[in-house]
Protein backbone atom coordinates (compact mmCIF):
# COMPACT_ATOMS: atom_id res chain seq x y z
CA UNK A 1 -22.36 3.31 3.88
CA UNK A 2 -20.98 6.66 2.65
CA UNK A 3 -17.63 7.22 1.89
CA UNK A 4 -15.50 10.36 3.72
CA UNK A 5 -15.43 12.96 1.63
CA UNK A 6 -11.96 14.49 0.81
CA UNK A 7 -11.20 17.37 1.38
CA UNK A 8 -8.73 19.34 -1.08
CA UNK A 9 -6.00 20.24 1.68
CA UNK A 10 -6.28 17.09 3.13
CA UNK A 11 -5.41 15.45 -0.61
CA UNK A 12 -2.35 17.63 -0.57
CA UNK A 13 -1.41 16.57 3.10
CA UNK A 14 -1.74 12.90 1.54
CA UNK A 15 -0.53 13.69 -1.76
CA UNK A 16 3.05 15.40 0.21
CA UNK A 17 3.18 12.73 2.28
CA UNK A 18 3.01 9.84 -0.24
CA UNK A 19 5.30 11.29 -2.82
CA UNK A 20 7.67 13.67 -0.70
CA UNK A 21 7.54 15.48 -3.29
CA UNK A 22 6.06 19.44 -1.40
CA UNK A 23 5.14 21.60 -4.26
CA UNK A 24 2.41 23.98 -4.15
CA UNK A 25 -0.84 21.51 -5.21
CA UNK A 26 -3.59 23.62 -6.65
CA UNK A 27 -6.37 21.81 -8.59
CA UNK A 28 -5.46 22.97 -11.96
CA UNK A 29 -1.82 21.25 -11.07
CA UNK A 30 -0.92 18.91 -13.50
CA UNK A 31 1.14 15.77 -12.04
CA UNK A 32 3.32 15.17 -14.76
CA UNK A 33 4.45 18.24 -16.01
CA UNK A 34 4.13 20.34 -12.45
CA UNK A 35 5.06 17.87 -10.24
CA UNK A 36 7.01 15.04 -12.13
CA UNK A 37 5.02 12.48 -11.11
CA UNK A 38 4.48 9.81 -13.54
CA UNK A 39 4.29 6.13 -14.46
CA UNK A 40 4.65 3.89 -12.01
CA UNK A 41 5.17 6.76 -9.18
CA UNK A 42 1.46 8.07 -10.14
CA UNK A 43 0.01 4.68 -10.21
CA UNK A 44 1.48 4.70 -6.74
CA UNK A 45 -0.16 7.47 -5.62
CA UNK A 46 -3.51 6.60 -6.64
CA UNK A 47 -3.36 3.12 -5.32
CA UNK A 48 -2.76 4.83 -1.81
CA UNK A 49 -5.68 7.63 -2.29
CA UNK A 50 -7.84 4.17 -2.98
CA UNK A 51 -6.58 2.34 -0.19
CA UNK A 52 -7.00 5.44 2.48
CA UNK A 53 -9.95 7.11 0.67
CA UNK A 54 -11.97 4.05 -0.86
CA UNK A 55 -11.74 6.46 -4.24
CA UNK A 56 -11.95 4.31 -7.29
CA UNK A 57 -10.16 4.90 -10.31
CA UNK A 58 -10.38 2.89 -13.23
CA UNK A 59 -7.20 1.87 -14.68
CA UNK A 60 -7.36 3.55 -18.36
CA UNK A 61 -7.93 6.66 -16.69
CA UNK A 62 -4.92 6.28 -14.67
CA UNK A 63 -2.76 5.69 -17.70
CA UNK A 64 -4.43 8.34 -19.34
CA UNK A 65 -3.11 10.67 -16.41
CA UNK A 66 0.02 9.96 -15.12
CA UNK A 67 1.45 7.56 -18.58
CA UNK A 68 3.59 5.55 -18.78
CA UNK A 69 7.44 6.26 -16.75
């Protein structure tokens, strides 16, 4: 079975609509430092993006992205 493919305005629409956070989302964006989004309010976020998506992320790389709050 394939997996939908997401589509970069479509992870902002998800990405807005999880955090409530709407800041201009370009893929160079960095979540911490543009966006504030960190720790536990990252880990957040990606748990959703799994859930909707099926996107797999191991957990090292999370903490390596969003740290720790």
């Amino acid at each position: 079975m394939t997996k939908p493919k997401l589509e970069f305005d479509e992870f902002v629409a998800c990405v807005w609509r999880i955090t409530g956070v709407r800041v201009p989302l370009l893929p160079e964006t960095d979540f911490v430092h543009d966006v504030g989004l960190a720790g536990l309010d990252g880990e957040q976020l990606i748990d959703e993006l799994k859930n909707e998506y099926g996107l797999e992320f191991a957990d090292e790389e999370v903490r390596q992205h969003f740290g720790e709050e």
